[in-house]
Protein backbone atom coordinates (compact mmCIF):
# COMPACT_ATOMS: atom_id res chain seq x y z
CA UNK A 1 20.93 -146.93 25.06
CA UNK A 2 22.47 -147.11 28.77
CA UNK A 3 24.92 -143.96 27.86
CA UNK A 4 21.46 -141.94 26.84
CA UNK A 5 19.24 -143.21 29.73
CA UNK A 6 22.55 -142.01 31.95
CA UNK A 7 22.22 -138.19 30.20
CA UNK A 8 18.77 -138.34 30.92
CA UNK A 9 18.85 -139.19 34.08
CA UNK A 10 21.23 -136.70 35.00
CA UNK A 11 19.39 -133.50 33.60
CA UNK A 12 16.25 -134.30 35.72
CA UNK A 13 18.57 -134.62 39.02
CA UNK A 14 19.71 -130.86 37.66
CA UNK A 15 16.24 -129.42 37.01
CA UNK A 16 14.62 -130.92 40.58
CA UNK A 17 17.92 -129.35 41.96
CA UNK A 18 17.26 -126.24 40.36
CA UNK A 19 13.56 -126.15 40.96
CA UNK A 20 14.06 -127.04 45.00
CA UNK A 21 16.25 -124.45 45.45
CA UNK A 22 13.96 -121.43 43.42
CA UNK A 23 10.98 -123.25 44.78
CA UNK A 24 8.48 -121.34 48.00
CA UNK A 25 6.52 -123.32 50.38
CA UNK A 26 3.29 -121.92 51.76
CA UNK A 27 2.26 -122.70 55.66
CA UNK A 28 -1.14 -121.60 55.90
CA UNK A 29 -1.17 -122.44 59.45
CA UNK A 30 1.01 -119.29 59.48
CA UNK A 31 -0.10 -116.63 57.20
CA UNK A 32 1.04 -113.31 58.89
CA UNK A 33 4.77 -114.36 58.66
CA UNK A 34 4.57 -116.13 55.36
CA UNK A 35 6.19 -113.16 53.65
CA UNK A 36 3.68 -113.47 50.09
CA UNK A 37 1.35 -111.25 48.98
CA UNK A 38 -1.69 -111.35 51.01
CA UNK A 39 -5.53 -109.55 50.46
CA UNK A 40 -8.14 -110.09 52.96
CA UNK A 41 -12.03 -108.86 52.18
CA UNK A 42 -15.32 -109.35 54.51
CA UNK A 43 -18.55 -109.59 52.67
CA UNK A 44 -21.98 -110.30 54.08
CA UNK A 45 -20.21 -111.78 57.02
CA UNK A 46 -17.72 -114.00 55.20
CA UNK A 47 -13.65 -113.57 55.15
CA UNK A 48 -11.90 -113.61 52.26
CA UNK A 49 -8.00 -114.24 52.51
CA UNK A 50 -6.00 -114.08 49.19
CA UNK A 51 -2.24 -115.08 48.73
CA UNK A 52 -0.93 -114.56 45.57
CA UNK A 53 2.21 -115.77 44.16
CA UNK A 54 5.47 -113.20 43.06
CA UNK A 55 7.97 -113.04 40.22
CA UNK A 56 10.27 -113.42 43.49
CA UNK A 57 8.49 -115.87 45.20
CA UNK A 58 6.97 -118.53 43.19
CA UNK A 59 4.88 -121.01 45.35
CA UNK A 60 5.76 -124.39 44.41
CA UNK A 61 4.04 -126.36 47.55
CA UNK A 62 0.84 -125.69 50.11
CA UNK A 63 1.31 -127.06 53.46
CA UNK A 64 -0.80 -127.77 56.60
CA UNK A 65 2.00 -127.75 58.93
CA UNK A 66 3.88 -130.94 58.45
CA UNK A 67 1.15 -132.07 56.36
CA UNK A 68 1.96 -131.50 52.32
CA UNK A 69 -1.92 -130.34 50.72
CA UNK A 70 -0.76 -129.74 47.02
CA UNK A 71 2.87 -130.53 45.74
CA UNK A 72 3.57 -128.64 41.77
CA UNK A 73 4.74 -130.73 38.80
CA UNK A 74 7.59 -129.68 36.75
CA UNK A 75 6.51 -125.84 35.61
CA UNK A 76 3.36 -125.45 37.33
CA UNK A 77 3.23 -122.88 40.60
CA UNK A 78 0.50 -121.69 42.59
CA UNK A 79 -1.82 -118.49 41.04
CA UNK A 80 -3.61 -117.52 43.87
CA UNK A 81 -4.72 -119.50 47.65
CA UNK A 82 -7.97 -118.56 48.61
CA UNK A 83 -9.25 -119.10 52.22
CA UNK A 84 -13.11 -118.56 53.36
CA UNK A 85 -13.90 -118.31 56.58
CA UNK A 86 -16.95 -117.68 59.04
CA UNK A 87 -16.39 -115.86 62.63
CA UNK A 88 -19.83 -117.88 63.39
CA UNK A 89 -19.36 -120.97 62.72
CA UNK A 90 -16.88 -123.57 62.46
CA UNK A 91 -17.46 -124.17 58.44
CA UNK A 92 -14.14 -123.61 55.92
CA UNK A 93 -13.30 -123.75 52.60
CA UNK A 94 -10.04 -123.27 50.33
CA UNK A 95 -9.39 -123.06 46.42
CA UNK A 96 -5.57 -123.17 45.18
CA UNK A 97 -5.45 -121.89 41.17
CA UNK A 98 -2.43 -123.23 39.40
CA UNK A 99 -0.41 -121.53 36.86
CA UNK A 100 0.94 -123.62 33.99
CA UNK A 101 -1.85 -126.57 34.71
CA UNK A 102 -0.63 -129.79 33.88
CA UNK A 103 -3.29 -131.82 34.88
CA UNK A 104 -6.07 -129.70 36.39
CA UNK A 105 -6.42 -125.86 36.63
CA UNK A 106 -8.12 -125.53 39.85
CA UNK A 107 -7.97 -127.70 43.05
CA UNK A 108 -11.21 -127.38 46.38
CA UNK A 109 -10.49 -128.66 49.81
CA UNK A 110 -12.93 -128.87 52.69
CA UNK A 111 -12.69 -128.50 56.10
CA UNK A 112 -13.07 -131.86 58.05
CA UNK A 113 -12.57 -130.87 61.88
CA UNK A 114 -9.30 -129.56 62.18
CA UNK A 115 -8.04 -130.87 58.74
CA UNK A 116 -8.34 -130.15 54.88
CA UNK A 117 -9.17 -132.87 52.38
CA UNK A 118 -9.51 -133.02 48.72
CA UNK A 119 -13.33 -132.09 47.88
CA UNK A 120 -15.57 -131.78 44.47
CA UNK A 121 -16.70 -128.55 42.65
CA UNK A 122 -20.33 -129.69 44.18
CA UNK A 123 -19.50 -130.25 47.68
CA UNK A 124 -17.79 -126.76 47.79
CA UNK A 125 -20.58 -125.30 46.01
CA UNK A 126 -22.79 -126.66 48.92
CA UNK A 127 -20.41 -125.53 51.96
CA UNK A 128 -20.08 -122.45 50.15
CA UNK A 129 -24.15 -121.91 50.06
CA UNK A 130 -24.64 -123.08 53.69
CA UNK A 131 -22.10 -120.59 54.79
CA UNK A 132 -23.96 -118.02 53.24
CA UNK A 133 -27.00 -118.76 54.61
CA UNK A 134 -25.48 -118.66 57.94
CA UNK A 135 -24.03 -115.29 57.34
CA UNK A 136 -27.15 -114.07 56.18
CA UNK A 137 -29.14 -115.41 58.97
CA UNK A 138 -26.72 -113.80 61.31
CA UNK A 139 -26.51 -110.51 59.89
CA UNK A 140 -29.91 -109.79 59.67
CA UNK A 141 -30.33 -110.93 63.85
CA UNK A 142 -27.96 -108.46 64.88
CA UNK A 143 -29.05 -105.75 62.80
CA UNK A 144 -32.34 -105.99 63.95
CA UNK A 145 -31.62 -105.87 67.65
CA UNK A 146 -29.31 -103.49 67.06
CA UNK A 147 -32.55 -101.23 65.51
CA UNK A 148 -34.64 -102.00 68.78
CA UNK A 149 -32.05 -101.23 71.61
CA UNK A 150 -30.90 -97.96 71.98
CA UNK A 151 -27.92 -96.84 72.21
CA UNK A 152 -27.37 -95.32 75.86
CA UNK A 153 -25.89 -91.59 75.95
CA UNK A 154 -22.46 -91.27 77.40
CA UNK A 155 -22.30 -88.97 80.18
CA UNK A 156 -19.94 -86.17 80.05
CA UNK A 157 -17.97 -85.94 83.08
CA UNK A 158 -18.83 -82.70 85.06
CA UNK A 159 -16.24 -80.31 85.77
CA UNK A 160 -14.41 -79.94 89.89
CA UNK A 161 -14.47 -77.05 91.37
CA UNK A 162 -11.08 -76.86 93.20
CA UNK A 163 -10.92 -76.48 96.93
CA UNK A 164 -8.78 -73.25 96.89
CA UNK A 165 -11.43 -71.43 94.06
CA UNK A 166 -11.47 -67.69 94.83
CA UNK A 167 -13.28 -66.62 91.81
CA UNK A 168 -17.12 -66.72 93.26
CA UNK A 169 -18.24 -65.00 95.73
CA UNK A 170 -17.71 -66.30 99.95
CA UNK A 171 -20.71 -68.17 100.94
CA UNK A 172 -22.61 -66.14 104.20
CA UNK A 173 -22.34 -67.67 107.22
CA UNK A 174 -25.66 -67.33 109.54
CA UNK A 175 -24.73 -67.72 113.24
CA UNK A 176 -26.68 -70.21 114.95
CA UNK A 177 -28.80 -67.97 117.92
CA UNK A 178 -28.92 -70.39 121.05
CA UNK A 179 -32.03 -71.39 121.80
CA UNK A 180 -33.54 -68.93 124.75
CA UNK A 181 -35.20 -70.43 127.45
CA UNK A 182 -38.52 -69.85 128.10
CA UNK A 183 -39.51 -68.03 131.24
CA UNK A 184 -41.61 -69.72 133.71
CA UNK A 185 -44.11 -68.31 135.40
CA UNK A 186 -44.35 -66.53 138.45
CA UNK A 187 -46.43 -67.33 141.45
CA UNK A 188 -48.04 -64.18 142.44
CA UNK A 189 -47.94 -63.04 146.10
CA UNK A 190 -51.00 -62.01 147.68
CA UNK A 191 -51.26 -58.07 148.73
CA UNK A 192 -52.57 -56.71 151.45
CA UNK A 193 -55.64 -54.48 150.99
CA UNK A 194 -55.46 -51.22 153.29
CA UNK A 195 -58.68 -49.68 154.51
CA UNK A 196 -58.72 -46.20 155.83
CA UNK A 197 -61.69 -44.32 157.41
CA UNK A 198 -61.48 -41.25 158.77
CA UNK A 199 -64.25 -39.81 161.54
CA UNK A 200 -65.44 -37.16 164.38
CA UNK A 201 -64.85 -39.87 166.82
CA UNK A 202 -63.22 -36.95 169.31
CA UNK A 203 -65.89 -34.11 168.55
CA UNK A 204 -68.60 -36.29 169.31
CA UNK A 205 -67.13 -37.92 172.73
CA UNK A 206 -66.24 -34.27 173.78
CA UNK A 207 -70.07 -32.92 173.29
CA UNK A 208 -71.92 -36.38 174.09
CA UNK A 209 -71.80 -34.28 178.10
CA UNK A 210 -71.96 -31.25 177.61
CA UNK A 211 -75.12 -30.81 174.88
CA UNK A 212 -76.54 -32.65 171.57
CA UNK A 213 -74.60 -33.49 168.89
CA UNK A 214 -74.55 -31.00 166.10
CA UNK A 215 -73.57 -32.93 163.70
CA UNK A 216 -71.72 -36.29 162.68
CA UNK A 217 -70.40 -36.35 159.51
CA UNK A 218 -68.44 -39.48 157.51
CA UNK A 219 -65.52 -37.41 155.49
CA UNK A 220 -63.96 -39.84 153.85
CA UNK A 221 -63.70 -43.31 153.67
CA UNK A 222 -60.88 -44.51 151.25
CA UNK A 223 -60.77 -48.15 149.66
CA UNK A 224 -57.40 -49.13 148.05
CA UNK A 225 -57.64 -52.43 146.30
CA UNK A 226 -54.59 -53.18 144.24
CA UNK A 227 -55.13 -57.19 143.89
CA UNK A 228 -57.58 -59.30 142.08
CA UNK A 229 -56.37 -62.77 143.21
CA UNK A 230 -57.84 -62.24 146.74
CA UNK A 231 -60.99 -61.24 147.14
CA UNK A 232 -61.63 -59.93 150.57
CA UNK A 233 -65.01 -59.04 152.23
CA UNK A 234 -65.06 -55.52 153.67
CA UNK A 235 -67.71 -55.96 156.57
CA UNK A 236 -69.17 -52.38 157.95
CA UNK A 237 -71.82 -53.23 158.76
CA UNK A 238 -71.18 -53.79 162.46
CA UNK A 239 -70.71 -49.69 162.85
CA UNK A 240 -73.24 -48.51 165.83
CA UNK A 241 -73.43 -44.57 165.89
CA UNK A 242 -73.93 -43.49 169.39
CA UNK A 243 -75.08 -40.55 170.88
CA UNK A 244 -75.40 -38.77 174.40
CA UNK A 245 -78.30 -37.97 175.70
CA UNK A 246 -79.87 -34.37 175.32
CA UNK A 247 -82.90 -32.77 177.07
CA UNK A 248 -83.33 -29.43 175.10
CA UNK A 249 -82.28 -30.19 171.44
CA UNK A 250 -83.09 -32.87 168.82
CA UNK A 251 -80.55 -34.68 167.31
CA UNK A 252 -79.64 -33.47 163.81
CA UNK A 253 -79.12 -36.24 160.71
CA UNK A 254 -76.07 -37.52 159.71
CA UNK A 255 -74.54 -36.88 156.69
CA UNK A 256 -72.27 -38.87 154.08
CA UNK A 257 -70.11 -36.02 153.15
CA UNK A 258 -67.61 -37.59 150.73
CA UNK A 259 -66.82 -41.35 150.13
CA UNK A 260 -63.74 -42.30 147.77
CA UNK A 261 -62.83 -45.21 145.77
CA UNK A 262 -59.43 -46.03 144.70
CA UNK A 263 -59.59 -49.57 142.89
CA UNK A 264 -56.59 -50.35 140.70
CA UNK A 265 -57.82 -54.26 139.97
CA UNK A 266 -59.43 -55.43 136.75
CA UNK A 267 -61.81 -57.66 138.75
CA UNK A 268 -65.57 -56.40 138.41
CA UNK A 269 -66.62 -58.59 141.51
CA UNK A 270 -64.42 -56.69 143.70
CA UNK A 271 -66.22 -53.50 142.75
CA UNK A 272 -69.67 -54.31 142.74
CA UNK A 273 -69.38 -56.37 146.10
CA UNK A 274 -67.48 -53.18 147.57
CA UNK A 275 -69.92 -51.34 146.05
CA UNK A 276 -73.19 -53.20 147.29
CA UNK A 277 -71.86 -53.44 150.57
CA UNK A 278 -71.65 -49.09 150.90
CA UNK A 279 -74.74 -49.12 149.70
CA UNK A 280 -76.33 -51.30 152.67
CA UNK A 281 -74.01 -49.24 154.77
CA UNK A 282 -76.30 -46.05 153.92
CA UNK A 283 -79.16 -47.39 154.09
CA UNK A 284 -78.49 -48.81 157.43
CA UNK A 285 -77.20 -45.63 158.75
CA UNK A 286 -80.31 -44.01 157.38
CA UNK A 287 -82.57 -46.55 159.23
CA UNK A 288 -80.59 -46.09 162.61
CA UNK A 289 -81.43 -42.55 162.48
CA UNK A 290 -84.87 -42.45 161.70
CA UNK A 291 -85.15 -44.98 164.66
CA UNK A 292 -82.98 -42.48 166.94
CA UNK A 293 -85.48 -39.67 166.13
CA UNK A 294 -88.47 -41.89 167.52
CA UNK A 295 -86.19 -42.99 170.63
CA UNK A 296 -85.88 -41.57 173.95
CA UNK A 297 -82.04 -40.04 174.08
CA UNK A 298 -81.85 -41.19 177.43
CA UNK A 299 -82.33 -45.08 175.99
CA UNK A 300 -79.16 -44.67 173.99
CA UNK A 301 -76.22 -46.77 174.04
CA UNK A 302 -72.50 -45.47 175.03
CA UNK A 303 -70.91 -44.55 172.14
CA UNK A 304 -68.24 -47.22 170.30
CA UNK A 305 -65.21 -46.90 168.39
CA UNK A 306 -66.43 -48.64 164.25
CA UNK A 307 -65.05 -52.58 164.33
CA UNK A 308 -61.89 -53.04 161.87
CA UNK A 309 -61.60 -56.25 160.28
């Protein structure tokens, strides 16, 4: 009996040798680098990470770190790890199928903060649902937003025109025209308005001794007004015609030969005033010598030269 317990003792040392050393442990703290073969699916929101096990690698033992999850008997290995995850919330679940069960075919773990524990078919079933729910719920929130904001246009960037670009044609300058000044007025100087008259004045000083007067005549009396922002008053009326006196003949009338007006003003009141006062003028002289017919010559007065203004 003791040499047979001995044998049997011995061949199970050889097979958990053999076993260890063709056995694979899974970290799935560390999945990237874990060297198995690995398939990863998103539906509805959830992620699905699959390990499965290889002729070459056979996993014999799921860890959580340090911490051991699911150790195989003696010919069982691990079919396929399953992880589900959700980016939204904190919930997890995990399956591990066994190949070659001994005891049970199918083992479900549950997230408990940071660690997994042993759970029922019915408490993943429920974490399973919830999650669901939650991915649902999400997924139909950001769809719908997604529907009622637009999406904004992206701008294409406009094109530089370099700074050397000779292919348009040169821009026309305008030169600027300085501003001219304005030219202020002038103050206009007053002119001086020249009278002439002309007269007998000799003729008639000559015969006043020696006989009557023929005749006195007025050739020409000139006005040349060549300003209309003075307005002068040409007086003749103070003019006195005098005559010597005569025994034998009567004195003949006077007569306005010729009178000229040169007026180079625009001002109307400088030509009817000059005008009004000729007028008077003959009719005055025309008075003074119907008078002088009806006088005595002997009553006249010496003869003066016409006042100038």
């Amino acid at each position: 009996m003791n040499i047979l317990d001995v044998k049997y003792l011995g061949v199970l040392i050889i097979f958990n040798c053999i076993s260890f050393v063709f056995s694979e442990i899974l970290n799935i703290k560390n999945l990237t680098d874990s060297g198995f073969y690995t398939i990863i699916i998103i539906e509805d929101g959830i992620t699905k990470t699959m390990i499965y096990s290889t002729p070459q690698k056979i996993i014999t033992e799921v860890r959580q770190g340090k911490r051991v999850l699911w150790t195989a008997l003696p010919g069982e290995s691990v079919k396929c790890l399953t992880i589900y995850t959700l980016d939204w919330a904190s919930i997890r679940v995990m399956t591990i199928e066994i190949n070659n069960p001994v005891k049970d075919g199918m083992y479900y773990f549950n997230r408990r903060y940071s660690n997994y524990v042993y759970a029922t078919k019915e408490m993943f079933d429920f974490e399973y649902a919830e999650m669901a729910r939650v991915a649902k719920y999400m997924h139909e929130k950001y769809s719908k937003s997604s529907d009622k904001v637009p999406i904004p246009e992206q701008k294409q960037p406009k094109k530089r025109k370099a700074e050397t670009d000779d292919t348009g044609e040169p821009e026309k300058k305008i030169p600027s025209q300085p501003a001219q000044p304005q030219p202020q007025p002038q103050q206009l100087e007053p002119e001086v308005v020249q009278v002439e008259m002309e007269s007998e004045e000799d003729e008639s000083t000559d015969t006043a001794s020696e006989g009557p007067i023929e005749e006195w005549d007025i050739q020409n009396i000139q006005f040349q007004v060549s300003s209309d922002e003075e307005q002068k008053d040409i007086d003749i009326s103070d003019k006195e015609l005098i005559f010597s006196p005569s025994d034998t003949e009567e004195e003949p009338e006077l007569i306005a030969e010729h009178i000229q007006f040169q007026i180079s003003s625009d001002s109307d009141n400088d030509i009817d005033e000059s005008t009004d006062d000729q007028i008077i003028q003959s009719d005055a002289i025309t008075q003074t010598d119907k008078q002088n017919d009806n006088r005595d010559p002997s009553t006249l007065p010496i003869k003066k030269r016409p006042y100038k203004p």
